[in-house]
N, C-alpha and C. Protein backbone atom coordinates (compact mmCIF):
# COMPACT_ATOMS: atom_id res chain seq x y z
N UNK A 1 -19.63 -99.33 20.10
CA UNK A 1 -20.19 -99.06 21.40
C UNK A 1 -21.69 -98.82 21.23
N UNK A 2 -22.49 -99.44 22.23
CA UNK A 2 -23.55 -99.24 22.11
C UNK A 2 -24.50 -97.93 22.76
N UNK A 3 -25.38 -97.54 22.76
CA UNK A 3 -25.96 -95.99 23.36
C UNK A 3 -26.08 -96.39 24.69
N UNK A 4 -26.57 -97.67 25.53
CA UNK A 4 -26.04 -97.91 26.66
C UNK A 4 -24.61 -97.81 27.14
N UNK A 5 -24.03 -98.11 26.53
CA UNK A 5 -22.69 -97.84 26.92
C UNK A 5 -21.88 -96.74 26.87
N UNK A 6 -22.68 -95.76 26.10
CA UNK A 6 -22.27 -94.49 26.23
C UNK A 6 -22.91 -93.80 26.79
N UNK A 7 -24.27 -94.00 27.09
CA UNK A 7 -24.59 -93.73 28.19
C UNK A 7 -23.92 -93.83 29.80
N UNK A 8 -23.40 -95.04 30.01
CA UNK A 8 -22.77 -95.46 31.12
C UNK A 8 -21.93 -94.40 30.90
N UNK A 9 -20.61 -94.16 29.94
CA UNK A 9 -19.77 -93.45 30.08
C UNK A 9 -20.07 -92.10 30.22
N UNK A 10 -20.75 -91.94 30.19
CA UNK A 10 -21.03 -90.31 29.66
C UNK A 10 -21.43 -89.93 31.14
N UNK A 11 -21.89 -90.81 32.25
CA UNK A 11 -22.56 -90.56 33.40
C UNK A 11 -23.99 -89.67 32.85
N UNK A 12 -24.96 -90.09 31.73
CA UNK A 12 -25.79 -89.58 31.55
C UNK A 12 -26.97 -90.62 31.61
N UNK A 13 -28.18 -89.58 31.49
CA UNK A 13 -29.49 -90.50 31.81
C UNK A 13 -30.15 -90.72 30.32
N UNK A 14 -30.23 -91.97 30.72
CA UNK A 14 -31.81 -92.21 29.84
C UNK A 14 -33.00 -91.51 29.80
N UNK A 15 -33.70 -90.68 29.00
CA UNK A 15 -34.76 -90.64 29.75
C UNK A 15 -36.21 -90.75 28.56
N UNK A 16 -35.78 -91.33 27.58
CA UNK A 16 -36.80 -91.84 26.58
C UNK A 16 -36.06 -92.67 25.49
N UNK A 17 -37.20 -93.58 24.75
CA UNK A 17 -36.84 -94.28 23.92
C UNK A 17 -35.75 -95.60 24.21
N UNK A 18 -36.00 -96.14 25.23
CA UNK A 18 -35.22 -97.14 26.17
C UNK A 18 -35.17 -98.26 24.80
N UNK A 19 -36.13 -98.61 23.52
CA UNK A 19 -36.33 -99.47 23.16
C UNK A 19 -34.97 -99.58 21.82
N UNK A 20 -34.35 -98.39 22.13
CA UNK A 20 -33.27 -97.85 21.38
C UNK A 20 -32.12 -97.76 21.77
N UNK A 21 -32.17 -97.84 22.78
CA UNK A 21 -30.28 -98.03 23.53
C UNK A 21 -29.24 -99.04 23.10
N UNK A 22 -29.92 -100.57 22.37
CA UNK A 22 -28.70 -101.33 22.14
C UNK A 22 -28.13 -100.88 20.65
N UNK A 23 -28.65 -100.03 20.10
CA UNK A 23 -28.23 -99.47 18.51
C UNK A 23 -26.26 -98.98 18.89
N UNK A 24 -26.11 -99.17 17.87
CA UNK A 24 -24.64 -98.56 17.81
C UNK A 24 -24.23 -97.41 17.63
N UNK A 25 -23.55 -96.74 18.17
CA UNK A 25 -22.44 -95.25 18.22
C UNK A 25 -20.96 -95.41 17.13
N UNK A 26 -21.05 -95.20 16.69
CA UNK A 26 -19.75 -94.71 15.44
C UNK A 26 -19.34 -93.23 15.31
N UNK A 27 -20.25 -92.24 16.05
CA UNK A 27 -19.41 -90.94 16.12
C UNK A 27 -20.04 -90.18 16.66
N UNK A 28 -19.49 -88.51 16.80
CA UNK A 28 -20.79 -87.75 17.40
C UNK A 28 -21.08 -86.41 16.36
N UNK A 29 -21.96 -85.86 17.17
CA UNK A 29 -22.31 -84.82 16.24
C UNK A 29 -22.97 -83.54 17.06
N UNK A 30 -22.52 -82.68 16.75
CA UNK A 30 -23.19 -81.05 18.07
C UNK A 30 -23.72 -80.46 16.48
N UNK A 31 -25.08 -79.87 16.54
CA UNK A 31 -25.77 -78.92 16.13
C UNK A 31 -27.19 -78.47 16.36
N UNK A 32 -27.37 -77.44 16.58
CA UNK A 32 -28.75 -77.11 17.11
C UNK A 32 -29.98 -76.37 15.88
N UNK A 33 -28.98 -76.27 14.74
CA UNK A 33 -30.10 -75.68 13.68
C UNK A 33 -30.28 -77.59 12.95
N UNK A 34 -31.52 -77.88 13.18
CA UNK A 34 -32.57 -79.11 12.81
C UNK A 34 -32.36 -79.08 11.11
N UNK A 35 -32.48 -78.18 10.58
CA UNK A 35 -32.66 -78.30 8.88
C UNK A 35 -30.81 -78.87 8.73
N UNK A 36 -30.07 -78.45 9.47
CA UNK A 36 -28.50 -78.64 9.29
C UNK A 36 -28.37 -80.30 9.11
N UNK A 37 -28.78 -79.98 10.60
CA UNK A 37 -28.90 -81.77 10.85
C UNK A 37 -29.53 -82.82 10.09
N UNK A 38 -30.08 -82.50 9.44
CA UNK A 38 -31.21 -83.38 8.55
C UNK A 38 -29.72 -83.70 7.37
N UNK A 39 -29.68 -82.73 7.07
CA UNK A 39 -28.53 -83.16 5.88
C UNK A 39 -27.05 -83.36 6.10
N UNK A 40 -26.42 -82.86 7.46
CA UNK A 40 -25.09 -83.33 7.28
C UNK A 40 -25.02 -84.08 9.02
N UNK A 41 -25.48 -84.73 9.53
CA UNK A 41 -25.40 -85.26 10.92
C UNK A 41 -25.31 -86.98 9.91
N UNK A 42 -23.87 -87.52 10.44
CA UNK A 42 -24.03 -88.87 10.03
C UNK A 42 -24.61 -89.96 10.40
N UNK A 43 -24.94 -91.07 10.09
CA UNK A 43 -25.50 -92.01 10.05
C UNK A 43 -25.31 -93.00 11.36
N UNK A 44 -25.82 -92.89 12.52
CA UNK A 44 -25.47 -93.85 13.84
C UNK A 44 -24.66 -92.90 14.35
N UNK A 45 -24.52 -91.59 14.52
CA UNK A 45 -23.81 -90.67 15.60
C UNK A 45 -24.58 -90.49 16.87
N UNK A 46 -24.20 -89.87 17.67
CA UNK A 46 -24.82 -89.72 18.71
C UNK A 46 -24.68 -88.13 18.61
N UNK A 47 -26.29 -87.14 18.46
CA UNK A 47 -25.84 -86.01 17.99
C UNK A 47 -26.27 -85.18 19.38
N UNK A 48 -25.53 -84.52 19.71
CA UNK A 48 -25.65 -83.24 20.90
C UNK A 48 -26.55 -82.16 20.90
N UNK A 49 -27.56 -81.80 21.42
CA UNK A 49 -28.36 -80.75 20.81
C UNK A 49 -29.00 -80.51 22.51
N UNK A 50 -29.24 -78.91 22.40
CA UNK A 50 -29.95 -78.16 23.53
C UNK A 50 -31.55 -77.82 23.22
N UNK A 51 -31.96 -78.60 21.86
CA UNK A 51 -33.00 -78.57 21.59
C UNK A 51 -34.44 -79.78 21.91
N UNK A 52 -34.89 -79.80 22.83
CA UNK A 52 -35.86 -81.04 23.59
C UNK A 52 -37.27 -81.00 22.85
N UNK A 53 -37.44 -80.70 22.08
CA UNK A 53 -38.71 -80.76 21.60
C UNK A 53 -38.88 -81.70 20.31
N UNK A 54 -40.16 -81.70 20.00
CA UNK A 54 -40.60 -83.38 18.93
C UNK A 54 -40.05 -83.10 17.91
N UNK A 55 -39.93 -81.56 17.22
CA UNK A 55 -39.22 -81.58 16.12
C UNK A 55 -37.50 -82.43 16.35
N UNK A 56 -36.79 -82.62 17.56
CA UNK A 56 -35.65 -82.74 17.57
C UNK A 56 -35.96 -84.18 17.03
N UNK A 57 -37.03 -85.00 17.77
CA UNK A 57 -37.31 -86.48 17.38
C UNK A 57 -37.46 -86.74 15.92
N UNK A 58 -38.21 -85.65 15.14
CA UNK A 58 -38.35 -86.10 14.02
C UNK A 58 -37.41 -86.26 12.83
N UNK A 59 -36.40 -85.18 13.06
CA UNK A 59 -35.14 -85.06 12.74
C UNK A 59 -33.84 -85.94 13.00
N UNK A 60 -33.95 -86.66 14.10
CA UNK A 60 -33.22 -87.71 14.48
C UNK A 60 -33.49 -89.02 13.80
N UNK A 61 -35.17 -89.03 13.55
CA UNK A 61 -35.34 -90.03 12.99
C UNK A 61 -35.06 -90.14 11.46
N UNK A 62 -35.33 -88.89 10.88
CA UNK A 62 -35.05 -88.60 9.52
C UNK A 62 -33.13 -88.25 9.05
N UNK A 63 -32.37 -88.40 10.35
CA UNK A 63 -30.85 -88.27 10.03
C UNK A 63 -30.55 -89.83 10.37
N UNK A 64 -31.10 -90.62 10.74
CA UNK A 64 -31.33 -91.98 11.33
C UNK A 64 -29.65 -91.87 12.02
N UNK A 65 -30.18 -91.39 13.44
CA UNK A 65 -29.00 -91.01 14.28
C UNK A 65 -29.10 -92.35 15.21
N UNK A 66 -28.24 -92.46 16.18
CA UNK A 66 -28.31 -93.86 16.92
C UNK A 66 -29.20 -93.17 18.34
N UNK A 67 -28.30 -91.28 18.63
CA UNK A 67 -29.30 -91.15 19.92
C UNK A 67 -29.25 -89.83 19.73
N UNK A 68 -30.31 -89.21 20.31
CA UNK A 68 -30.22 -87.98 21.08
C UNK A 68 -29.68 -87.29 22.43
N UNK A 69 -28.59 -86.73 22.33
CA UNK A 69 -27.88 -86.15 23.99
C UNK A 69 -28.29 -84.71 24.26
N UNK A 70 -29.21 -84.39 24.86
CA UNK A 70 -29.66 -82.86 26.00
C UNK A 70 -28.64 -82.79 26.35
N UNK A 71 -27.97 -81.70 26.12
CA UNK A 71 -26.88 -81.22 26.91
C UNK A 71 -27.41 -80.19 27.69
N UNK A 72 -26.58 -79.56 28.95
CA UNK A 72 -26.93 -78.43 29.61
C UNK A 72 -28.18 -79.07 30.52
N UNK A 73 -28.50 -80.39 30.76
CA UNK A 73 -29.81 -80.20 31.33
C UNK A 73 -31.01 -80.38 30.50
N UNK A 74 -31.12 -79.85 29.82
CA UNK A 74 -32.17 -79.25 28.57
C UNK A 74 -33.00 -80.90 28.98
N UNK A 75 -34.57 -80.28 29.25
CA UNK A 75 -35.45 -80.99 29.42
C UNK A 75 -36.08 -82.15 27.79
N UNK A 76 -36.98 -82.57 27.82
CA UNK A 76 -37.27 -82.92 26.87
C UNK A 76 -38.40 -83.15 27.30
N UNK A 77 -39.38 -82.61 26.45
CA UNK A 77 -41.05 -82.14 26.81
C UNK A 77 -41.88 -83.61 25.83
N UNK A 78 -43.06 -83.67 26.85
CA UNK A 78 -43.69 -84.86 26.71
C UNK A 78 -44.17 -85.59 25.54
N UNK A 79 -44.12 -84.26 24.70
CA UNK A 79 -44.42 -84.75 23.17
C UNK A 79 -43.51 -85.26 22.22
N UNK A 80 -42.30 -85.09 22.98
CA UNK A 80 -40.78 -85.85 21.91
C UNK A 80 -41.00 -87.03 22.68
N UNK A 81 -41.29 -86.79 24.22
CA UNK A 81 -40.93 -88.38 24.96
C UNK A 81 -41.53 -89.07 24.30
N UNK A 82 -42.73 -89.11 24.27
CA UNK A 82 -44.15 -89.98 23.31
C UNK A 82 -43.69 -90.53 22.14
N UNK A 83 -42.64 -89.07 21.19
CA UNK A 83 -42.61 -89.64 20.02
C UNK A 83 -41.38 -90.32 19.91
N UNK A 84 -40.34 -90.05 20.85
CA UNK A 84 -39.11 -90.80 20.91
C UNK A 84 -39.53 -92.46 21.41
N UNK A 85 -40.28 -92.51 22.31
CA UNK A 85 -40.96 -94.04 22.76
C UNK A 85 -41.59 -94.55 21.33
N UNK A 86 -42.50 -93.65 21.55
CA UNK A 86 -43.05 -94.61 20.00
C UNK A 86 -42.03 -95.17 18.35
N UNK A 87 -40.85 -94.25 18.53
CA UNK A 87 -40.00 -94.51 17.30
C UNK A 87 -38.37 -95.13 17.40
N UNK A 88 -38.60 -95.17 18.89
CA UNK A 88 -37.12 -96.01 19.44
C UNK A 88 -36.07 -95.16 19.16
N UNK A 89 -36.34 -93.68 19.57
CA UNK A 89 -35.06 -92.69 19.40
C UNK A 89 -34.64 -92.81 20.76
N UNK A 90 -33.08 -92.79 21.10
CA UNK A 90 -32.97 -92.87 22.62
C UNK A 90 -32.17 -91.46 22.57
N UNK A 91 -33.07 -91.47 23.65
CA UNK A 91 -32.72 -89.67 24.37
C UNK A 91 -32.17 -89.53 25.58
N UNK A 92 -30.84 -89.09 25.92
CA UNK A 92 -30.07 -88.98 26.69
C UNK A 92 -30.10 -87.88 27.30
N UNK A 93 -30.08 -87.37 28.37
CA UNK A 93 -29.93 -86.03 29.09
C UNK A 93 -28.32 -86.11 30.00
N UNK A 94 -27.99 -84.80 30.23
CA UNK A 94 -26.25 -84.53 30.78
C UNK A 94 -26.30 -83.28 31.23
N UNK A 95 -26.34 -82.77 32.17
CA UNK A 95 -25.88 -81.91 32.88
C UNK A 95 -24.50 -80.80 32.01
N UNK A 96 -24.07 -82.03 31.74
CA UNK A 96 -22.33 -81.45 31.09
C UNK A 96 -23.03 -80.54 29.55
N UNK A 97 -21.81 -79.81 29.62
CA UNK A 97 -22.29 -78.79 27.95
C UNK A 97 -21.91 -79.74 26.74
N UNK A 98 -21.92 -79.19 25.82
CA UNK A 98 -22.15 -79.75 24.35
C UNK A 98 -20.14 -79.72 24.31
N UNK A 99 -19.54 -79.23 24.77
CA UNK A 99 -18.10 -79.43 24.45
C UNK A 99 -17.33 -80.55 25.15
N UNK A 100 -17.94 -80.41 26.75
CA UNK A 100 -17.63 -81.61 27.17
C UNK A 100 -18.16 -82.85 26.76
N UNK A 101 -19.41 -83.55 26.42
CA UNK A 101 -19.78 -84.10 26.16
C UNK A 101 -19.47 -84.73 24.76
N UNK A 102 -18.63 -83.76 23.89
CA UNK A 102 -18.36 -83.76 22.56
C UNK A 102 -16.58 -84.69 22.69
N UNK A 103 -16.12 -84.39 23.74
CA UNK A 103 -14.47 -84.31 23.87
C UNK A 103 -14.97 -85.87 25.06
N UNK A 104 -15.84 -86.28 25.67
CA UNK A 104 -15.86 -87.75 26.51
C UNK A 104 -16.44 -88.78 25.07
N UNK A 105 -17.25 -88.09 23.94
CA UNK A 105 -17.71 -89.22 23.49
C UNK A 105 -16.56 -89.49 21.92
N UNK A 106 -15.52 -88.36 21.88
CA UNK A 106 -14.80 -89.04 21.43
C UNK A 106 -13.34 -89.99 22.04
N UNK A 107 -13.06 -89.75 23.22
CA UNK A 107 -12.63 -90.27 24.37
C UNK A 107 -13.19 -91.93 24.24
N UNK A 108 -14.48 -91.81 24.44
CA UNK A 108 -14.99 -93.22 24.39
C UNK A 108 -14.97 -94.20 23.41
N UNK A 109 -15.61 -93.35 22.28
CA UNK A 109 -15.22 -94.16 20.73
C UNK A 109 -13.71 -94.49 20.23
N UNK A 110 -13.04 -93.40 20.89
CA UNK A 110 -11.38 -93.86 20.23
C UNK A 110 -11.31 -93.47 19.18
N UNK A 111 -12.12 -92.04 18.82
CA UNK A 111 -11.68 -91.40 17.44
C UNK A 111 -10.43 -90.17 17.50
């Protein structure tokens, strides 16, 4: 499945790094401590985090994740947008919490 398409499912938005949406989803991942993520978030997950800022981008790029999902809303401030555009991280925003969002995207994948 692609991050568009889990996007579609997820009823969530795009809202950076559009140049990154046809990459592939193979699983997900919820954590909000960044040093965690760097070392155990797998490879093309789609990882859940309430954290919107550039460090989240840089970390996504360095776990080489497929996307970033804002859960709760959680904004994402202009300096990740910039750096998520410039590095083709696609950043998803959802209203829904990190559990729901955790329990539709394995729903979707069929894990």
């Amino acid at each position: 499945m692609t991050v568009n398409e889990l996007c579609r499912r997820l009823d969530a938005r795009l809202t950076a790094g559009a140049n990154g949406a046809d990459r592939s989803v193979k699983t997900g991942y919820i954590c909000d401590l960044l040093s965690f993520v760097i070392g155990k978030a797998p490879e093309d997950c789609a990882w859940v985090t309430v954290i919107g800022n550039v460090n989240t981008i840089a970390v996504a790029t360095l776990a080489d994740v497929a996307c970033v999902i804002l859960a709760e809303n959680i904004p994402l401030d202009q300096a990740a947008r910039k750096r998520a555009d410039e590095n083709g991280v696609a950043v998803l925003q959802s209203e829904k919490s990190a559990y729901a969002l955790a329990a539709e995207i394995n729903a979707a994948l069929g894990i």
